[in-house]
Protein backbone atom coordinates (compact mmCIF):
# COMPACT_ATOMS: atom_id res chain seq x y z
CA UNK A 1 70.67 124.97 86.78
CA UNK A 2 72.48 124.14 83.42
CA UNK A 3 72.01 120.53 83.03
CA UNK A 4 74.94 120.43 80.78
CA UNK A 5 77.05 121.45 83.18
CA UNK A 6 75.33 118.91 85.80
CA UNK A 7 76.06 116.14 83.66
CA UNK A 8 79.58 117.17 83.10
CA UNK A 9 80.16 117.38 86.91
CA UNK A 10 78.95 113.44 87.15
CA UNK A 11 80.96 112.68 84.60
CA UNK A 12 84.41 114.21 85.83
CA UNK A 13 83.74 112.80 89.71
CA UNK A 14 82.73 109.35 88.27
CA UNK A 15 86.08 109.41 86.30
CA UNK A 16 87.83 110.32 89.24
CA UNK A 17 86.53 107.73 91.17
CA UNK A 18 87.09 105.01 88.62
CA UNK A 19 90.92 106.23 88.28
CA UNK A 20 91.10 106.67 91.98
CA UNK A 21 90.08 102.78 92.21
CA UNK A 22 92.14 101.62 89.14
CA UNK A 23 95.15 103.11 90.39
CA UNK A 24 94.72 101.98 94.39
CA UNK A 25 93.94 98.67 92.58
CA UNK A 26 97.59 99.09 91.13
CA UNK A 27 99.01 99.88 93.76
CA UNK A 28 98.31 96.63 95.23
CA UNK A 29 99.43 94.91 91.85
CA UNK A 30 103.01 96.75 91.16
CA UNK A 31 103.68 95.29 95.07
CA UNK A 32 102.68 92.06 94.26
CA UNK A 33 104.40 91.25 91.17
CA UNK A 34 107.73 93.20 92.35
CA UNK A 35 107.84 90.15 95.18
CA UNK A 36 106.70 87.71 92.41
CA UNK A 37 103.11 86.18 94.15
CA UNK A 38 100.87 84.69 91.39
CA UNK A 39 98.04 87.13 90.56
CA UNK A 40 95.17 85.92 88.37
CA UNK A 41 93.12 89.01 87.96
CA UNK A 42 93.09 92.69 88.03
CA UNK A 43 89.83 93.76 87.69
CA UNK A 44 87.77 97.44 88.25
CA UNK A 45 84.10 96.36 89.43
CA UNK A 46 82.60 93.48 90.59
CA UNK A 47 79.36 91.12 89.39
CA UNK A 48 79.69 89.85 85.34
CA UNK A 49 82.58 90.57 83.00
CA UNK A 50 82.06 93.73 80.93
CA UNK A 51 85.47 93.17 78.59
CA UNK A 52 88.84 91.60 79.80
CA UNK A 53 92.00 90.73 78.06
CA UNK A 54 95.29 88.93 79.20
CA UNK A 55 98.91 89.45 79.83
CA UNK A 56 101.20 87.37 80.78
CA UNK A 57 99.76 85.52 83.44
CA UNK A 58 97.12 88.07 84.68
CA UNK A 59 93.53 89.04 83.36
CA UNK A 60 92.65 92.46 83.42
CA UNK A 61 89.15 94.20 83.09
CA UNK A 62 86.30 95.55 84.04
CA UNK A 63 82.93 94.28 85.76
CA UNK A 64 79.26 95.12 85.58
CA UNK A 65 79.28 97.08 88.65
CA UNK A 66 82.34 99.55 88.88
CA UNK A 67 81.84 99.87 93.00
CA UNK A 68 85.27 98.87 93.96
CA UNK A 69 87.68 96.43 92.35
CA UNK A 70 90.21 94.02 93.49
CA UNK A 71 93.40 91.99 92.16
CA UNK A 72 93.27 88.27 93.35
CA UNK A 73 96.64 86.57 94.55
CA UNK A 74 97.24 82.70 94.49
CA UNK A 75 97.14 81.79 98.34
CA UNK A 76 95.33 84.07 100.11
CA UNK A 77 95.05 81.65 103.07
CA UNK A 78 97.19 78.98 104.59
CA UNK A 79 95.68 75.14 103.54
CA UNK A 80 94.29 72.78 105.66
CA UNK A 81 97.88 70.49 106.14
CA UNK A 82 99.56 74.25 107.01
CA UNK A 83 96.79 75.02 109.78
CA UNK A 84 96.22 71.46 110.98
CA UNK A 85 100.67 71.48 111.43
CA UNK A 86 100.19 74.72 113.19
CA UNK A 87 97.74 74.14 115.29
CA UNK A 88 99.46 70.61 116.27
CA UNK A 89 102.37 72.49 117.53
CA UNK A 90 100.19 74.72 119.53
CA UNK A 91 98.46 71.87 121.09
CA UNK A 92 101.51 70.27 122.04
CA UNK A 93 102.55 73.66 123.56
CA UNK A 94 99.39 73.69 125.72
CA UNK A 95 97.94 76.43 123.84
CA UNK A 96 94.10 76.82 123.01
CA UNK A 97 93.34 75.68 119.69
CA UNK A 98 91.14 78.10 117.43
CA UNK A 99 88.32 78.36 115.32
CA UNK A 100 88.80 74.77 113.17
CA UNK A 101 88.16 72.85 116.52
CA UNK A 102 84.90 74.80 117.83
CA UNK A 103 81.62 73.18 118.03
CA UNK A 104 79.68 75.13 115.60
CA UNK A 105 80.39 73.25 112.63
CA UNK A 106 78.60 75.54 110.00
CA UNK A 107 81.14 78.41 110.75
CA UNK A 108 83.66 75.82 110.81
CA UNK A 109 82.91 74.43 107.16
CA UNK A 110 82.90 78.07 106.12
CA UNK A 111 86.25 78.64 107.33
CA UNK A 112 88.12 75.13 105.81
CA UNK A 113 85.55 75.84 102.55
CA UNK A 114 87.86 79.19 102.50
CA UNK A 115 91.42 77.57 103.02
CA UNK A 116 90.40 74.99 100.13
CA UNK A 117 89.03 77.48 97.45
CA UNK A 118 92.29 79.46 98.45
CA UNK A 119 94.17 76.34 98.12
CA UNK A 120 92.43 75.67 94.16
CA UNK A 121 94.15 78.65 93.33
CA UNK A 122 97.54 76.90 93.74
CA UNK A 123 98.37 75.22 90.85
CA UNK A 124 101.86 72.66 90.99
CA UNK A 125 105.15 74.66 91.52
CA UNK A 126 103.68 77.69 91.92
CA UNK A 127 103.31 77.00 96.10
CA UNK A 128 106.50 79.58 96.43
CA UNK A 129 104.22 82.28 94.91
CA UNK A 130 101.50 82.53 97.34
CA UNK A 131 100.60 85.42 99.28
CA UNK A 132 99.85 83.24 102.76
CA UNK A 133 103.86 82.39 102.30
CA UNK A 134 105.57 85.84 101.71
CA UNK A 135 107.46 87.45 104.63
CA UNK A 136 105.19 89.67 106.70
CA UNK A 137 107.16 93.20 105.48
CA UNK A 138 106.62 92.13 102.41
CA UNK A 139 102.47 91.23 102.92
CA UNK A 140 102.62 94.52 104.84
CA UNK A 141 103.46 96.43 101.28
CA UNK A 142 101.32 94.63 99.30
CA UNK A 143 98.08 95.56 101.47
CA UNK A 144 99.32 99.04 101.81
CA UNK A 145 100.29 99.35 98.43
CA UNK A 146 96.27 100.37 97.39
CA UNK A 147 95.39 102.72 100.78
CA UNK A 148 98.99 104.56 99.88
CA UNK A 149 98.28 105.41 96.22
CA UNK A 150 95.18 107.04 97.35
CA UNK A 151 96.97 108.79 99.84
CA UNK A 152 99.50 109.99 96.95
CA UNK A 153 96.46 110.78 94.59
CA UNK A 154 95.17 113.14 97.15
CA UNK A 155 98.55 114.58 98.11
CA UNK A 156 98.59 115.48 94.09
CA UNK A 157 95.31 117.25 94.42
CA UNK A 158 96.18 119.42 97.11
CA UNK A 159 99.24 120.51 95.97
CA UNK A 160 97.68 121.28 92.46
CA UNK A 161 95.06 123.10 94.45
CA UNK A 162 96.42 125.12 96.63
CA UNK A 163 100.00 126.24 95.03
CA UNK A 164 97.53 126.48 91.23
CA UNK A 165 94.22 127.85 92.66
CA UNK A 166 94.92 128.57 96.08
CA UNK A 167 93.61 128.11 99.36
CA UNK A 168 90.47 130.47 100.53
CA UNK A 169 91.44 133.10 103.25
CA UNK A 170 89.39 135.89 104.08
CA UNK A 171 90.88 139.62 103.50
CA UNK A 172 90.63 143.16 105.58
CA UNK A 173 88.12 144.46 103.06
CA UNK A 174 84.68 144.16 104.38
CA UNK A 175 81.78 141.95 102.00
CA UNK A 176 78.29 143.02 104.50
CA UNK A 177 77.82 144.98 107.31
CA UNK A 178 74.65 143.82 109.39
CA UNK A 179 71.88 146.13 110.54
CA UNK A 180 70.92 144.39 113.87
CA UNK A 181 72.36 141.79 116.28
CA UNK A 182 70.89 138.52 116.36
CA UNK A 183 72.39 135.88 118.96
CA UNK A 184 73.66 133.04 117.99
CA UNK A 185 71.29 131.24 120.26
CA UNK A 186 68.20 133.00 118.73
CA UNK A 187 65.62 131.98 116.17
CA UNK A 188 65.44 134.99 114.47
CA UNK A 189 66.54 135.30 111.02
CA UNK A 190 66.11 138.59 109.74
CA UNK A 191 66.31 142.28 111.32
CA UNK A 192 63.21 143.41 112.19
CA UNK A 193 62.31 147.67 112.60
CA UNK A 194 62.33 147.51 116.22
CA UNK A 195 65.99 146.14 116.46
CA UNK A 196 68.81 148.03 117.19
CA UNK A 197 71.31 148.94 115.15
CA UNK A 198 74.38 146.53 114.96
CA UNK A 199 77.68 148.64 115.96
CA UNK A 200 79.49 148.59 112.87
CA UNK A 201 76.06 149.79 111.22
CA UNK A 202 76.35 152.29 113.70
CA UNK A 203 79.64 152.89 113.10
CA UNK A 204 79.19 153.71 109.68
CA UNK A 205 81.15 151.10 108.23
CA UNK A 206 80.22 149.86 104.93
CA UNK A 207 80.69 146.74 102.33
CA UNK A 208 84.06 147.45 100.49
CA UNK A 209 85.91 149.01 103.52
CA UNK A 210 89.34 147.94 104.43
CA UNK A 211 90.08 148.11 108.07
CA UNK A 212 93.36 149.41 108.24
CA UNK A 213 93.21 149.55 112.46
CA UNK A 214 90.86 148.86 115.49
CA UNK A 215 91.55 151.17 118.96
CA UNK A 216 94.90 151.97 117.30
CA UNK A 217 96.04 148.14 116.96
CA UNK A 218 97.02 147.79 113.27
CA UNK A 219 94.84 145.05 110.99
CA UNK A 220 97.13 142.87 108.78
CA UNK A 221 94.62 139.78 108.17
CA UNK A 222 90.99 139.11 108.87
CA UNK A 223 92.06 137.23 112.44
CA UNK A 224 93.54 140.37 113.79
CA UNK A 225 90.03 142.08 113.66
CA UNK A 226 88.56 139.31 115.46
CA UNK A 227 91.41 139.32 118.34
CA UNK A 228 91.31 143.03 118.87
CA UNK A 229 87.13 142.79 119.05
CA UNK A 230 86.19 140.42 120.91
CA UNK A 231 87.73 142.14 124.33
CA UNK A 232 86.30 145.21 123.68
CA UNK A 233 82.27 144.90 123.85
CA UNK A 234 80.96 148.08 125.56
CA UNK A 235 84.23 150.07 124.89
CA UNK A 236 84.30 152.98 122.29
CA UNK A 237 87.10 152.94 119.96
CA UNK A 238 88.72 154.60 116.94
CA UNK A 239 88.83 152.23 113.85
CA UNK A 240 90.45 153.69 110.59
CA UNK A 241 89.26 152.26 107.39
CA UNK A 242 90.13 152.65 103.32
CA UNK A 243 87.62 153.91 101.50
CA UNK A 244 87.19 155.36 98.02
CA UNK A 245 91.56 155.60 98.67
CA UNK A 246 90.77 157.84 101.78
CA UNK A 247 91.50 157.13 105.36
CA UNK A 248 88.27 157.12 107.26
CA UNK A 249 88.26 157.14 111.23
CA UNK A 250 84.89 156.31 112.83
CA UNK A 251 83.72 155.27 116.45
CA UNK A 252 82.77 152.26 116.91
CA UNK A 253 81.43 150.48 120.36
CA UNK A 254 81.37 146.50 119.67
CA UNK A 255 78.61 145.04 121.45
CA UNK A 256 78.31 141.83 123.85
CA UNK A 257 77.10 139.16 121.71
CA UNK A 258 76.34 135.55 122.23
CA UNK A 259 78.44 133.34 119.22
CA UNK A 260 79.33 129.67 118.48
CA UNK A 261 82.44 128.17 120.04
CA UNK A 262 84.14 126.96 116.16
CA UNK A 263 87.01 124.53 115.88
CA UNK A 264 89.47 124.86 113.52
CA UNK A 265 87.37 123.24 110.78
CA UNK A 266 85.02 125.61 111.51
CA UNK A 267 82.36 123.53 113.04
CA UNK A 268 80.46 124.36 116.10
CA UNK A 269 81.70 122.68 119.16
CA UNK A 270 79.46 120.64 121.17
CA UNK A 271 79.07 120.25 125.50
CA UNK A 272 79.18 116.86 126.66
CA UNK A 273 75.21 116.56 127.06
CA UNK A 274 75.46 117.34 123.09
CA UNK A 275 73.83 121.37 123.03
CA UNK A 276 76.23 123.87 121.22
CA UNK A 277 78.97 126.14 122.82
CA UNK A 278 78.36 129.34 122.88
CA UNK A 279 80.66 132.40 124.66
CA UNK A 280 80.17 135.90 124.93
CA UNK A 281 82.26 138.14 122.85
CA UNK A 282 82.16 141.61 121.22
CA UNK A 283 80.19 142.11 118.33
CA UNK A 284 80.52 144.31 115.64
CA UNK A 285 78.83 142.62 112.79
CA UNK A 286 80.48 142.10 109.45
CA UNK A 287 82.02 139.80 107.41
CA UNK A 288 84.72 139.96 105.41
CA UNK A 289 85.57 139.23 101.11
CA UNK A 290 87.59 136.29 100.53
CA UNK A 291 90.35 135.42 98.02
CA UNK A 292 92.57 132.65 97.00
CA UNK A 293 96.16 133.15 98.01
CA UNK A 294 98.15 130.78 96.30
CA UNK A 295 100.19 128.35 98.76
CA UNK A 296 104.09 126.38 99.05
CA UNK A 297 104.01 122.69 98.40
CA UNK A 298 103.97 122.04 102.12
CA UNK A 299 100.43 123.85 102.75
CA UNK A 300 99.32 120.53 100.86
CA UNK A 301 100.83 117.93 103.50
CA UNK A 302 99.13 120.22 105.53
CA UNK A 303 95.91 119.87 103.63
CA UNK A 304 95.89 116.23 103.65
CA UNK A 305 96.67 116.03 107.48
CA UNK A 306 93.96 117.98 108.53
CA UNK A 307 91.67 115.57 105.83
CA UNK A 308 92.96 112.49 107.51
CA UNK A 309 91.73 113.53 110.88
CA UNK A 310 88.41 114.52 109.67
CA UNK A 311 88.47 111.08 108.26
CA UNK A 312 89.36 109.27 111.42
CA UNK A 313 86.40 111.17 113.35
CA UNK A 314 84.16 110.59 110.20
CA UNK A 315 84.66 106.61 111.29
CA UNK A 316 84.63 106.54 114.12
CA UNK A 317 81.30 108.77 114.14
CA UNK A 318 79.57 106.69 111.06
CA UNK A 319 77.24 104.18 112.78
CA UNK A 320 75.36 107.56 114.50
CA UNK A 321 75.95 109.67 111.11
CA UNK A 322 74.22 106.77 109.42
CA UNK A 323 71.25 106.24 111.33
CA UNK A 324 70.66 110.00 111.43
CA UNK A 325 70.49 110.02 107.78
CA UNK A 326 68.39 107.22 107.77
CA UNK A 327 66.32 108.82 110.07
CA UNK A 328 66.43 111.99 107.67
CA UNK A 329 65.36 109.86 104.72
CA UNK A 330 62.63 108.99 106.16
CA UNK A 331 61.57 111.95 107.87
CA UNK A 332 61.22 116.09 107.12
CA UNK A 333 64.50 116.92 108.93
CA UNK A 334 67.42 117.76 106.81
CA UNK A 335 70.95 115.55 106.51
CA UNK A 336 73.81 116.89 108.36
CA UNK A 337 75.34 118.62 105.57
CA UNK A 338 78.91 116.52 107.43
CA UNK A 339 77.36 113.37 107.11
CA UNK A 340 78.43 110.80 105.18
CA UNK A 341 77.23 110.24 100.84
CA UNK A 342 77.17 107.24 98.59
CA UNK A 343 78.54 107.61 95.24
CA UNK A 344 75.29 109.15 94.23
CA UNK A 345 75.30 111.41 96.54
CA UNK A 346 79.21 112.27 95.71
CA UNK A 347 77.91 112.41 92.08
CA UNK A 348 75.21 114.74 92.91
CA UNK A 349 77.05 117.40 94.62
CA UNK A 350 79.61 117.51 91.43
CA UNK A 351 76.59 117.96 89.38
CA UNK A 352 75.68 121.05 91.77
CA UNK A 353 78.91 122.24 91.98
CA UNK A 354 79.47 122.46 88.04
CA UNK A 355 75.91 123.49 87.15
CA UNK A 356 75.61 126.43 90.37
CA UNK A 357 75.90 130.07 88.78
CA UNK A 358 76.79 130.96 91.90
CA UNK A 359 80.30 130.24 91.05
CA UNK A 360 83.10 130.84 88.74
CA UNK A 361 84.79 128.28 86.35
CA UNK A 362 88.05 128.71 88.31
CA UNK A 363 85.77 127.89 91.36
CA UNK A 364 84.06 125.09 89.58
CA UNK A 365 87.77 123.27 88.68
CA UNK A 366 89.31 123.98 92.18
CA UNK A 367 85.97 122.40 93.95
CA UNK A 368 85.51 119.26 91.40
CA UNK A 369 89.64 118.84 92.61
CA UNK A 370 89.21 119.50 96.59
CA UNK A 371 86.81 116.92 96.39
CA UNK A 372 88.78 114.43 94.61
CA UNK A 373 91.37 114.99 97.31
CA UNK A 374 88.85 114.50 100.02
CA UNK A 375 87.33 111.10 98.04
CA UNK A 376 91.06 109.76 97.86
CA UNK A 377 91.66 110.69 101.68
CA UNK A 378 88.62 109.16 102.71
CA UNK A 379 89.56 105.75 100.36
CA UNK A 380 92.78 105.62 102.25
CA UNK A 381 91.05 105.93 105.65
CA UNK A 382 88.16 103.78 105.05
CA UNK A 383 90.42 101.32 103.56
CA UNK A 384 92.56 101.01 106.75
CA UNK A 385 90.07 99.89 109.31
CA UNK A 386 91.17 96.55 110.92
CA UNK A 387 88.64 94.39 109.75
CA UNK A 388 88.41 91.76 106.78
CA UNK A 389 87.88 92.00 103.86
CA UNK A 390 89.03 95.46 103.42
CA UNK A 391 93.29 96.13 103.27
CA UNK A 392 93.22 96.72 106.87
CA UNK A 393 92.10 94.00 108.06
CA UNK A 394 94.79 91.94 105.89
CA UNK A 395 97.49 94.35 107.65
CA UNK A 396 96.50 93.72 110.95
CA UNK A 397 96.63 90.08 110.56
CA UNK A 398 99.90 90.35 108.96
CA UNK A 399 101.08 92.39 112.01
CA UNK A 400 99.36 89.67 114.19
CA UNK A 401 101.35 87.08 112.53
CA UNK A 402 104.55 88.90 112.71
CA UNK A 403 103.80 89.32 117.01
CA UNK A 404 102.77 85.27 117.41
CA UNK A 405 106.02 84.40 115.79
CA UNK A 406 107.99 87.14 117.72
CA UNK A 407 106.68 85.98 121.05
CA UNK A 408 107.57 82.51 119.97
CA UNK A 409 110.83 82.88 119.31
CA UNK A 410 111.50 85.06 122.60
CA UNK A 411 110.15 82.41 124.76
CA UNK A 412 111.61 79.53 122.77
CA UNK A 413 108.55 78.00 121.57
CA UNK A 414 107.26 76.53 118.52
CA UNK A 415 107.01 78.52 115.67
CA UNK A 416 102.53 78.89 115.64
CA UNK A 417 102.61 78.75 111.92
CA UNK A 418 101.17 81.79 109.24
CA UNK A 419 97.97 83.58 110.55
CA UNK A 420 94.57 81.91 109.14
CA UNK A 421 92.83 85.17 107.65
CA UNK A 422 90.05 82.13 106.45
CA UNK A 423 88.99 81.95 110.47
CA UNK A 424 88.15 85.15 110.10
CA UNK A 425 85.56 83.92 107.23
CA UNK A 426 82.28 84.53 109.36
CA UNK A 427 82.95 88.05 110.55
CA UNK A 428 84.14 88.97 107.11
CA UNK A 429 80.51 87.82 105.29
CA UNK A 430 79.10 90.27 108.52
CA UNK A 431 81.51 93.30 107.60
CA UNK A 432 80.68 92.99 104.15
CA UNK A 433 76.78 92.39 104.84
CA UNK A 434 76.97 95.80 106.84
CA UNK A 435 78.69 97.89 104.16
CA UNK A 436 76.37 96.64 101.77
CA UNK A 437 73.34 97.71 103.85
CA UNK A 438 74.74 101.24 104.89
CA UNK A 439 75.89 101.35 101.01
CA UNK A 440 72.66 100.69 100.44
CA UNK A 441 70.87 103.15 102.71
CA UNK A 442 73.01 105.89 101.65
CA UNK A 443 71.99 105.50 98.18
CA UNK A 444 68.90 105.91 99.40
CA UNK A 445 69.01 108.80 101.06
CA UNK A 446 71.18 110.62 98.84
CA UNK A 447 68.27 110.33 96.13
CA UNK A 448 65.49 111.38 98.36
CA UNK A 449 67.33 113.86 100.92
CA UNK A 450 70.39 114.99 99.29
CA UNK A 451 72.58 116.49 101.52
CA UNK A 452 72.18 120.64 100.13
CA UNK A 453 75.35 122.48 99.34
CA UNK A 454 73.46 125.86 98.20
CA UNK A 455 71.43 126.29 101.14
């Protein structure tokens, strides 16, 4: 391994994930100065000041630890006199007061000790410019102003990916030919002398054929061979293949084999007590070349679609991923190459990816960008879950806000007042306690288990 080359790949990811921040950063920043709110800082990091300089009325820079970053707006939460009024009116509509009237008075303190440092930021004639007081459409852009620029980012990425390089799709022109049948469901690895044959061994197919046609069906892609097989197992047919520029019939008798049941994604598919689908199909036993095949624009809305849904199951699937690499870091099994990676670990497989001669350069650049794409897609997902302090949980109580004072108005009450994001205080010091743990764990793991991408 070139450690050149492995150096160069942690430098290009760790670029792309500081532009990937600064820019979701500023997308949060072109929002909030179009609709005027105050913002003090723009910064890339967090921890001490690295460098920072000033324009205008905003400081921009760069911390010690470049993990994240964040812009902070005057007014991030209502004041005390805004959610004592509101919460006056609800009283005299007969509705249950929240947070600032329960018993526990240490959570309590937390929460008015966040309205007040919010309220610091205020400074005389600037109480117009807050964020608490914008219109919720407009609060609504602001939050998604970050998430959506790493959407776009990634959108970029695909569509210089797959209409530059390419998507992968496998051809009619045959890479190995097996010598034996091993099921899916087996723990064999390697033919042995007393196996049998595998039918296209049989056959006498070999690496570099084309299959032109299978029991006179014609073959036009790689999918085609595996729709016209898979009926046939114990049935002897006539398949024609290129070779040397000659037309080559053979017989060929595909065999019942056990497989994997693979989604689209290709991952195996799981029964509900958790063991692996398998179905019986026929068999011949080779694989096929692949190529890049360059793409239109739309194959990269397509691209990021299908990321965004291996996102969402990503989430919702983290708290088991986690604890299984956990459980791998501290234990001889291997990570689930799917699971999730710190930055390190992100780092790491750059380094692999730029350093493997297993690869081209062409490979190398198209890689180093399909995993930009996927970083940016999983920003923008990550970044959307409902809870404080990440952007989604600042949409959702924005939406929140935006039903209370629907409702109101509907049924002729009081107007409740802006949502208090600062009662949300406690769980957000939880939320952020938990990423920092898993962040932590993940660093962990990814420096003593790496997840392998070469086998």
């Amino acid at each position: 391994m070139d450690i050149l080359w492995y150096i160069v790949g942690i430098i290009a990811i760790a670029f792309v994930i500081a532009v990937s921040i600064a820019l979701h950063e500023l997308g949060h920043l072109f929002w909030a100065k179009r609709f005027g709110i105050k913002v003090e800082q723009y910064m890339i990091g967090f921890g001490p000041t690295l460098i920072s300089w000033r324009r205008g009325e905003t400081e921009y820079g760069f911390k010690a630890f470049p993990l994240g970053g964040y812009i902070s707006m005057i007014g991030m939460f209502p004041p005390d006199e805004a959610v004592d009024a509101s919460e006056e009116s609800a009283q005299k509509d007969g509705t249950k007061p929240g947070l600032i009237t329960v018993s526990r008075r240490r959570l309590a303190q937390m929460v008015r000790n966040a309205r007040r440092a919010s309220a610091d930021t205020i400074a005389p004639g600037d109480e117009h410019r807050t964020f608490y007081r914008q219109p919720v459409w407009k609060r609504l852009l602001v939050m998604l102003g970050g998430p959506v620029m790493n959407l776009l980012i990634a959108l970029v990425c695909y569509a210089v990916l797959v209409m530059g390089f390419g998507t992968v799709q496998s051809t009619t022109t045959l890479a190995t030919v097996s010598q034996c049948v091993i099921a899916a469901d087996s723990t064999q690895t390697e033919c042995t002398d007393s196996d049998p044959l595998s039918p296209g061994a049989a056959a006498g197919l070999l690496p570099g054929d084309q299959v032109l046609s299978i029991g006179g069906e014609d073959v036009n892609q790689w999918s085609d061979v595996q729709t016209i097989v898979q009926p046939l197992a114990g049935q002897t047919v006539t398949v024609q293949v290129l070779r040397d520029n000659a037309v080559v019939s053979l017989d060929l008798t595909p065999q019942a084999s056990t497989r994997y049941v693979y989604d689209k994604f290709g991952r195996v598919q799981t029964n509900a007590d958790g063991t692996k689908q398998t179905e019986t199909v026929g068999f011949i036993g080779i694989s096929p070349t692949s190529t890049r095949v360059r793409q239109p624009i739309t194959a990269a809305f397509t691209a990021v679609g299908d990321n965004l849904q291996l996102a969402a199951e990503g989430i919702i699937s983290l708290p088991q991923k986690v604890v299984a690499a956990t459980q791998a870091a501290f234990s001889d099994q291997a990570r689930d190459p799917d699971g999730p990676m710190s930055v390190v670990g992100v780092g790491r497989v750059a380094g692999e990816l730029t350093a493997s001669d297993q690869i081209s350069l062409s490979e190398k650049v198209a890689s180093l960008i399909g995993l930009a794409a996927s970083l940016n897609v999983a920003l923008f997902a990550f970044n959307m879950i409902p809870l404080m302090p990440l952007d989604g949980g600042h949409i959702f109580g924005a939406l929140w806000e935006g039903l209370r004072r629907a409702v109101a108005r509907m049924t002729g009450r009081r107007d409740p007042g802006p949502f208090d994001a600062a009662r949300l205080m406690p769980l957000t010091v939880v939320v952020f306690a938990v990423l920092l743990a898993t962040g932590g764990m993940l660093i962990y793991a990814d420096l003593v288990k790496p997840i392998q991408i070469f086998g």
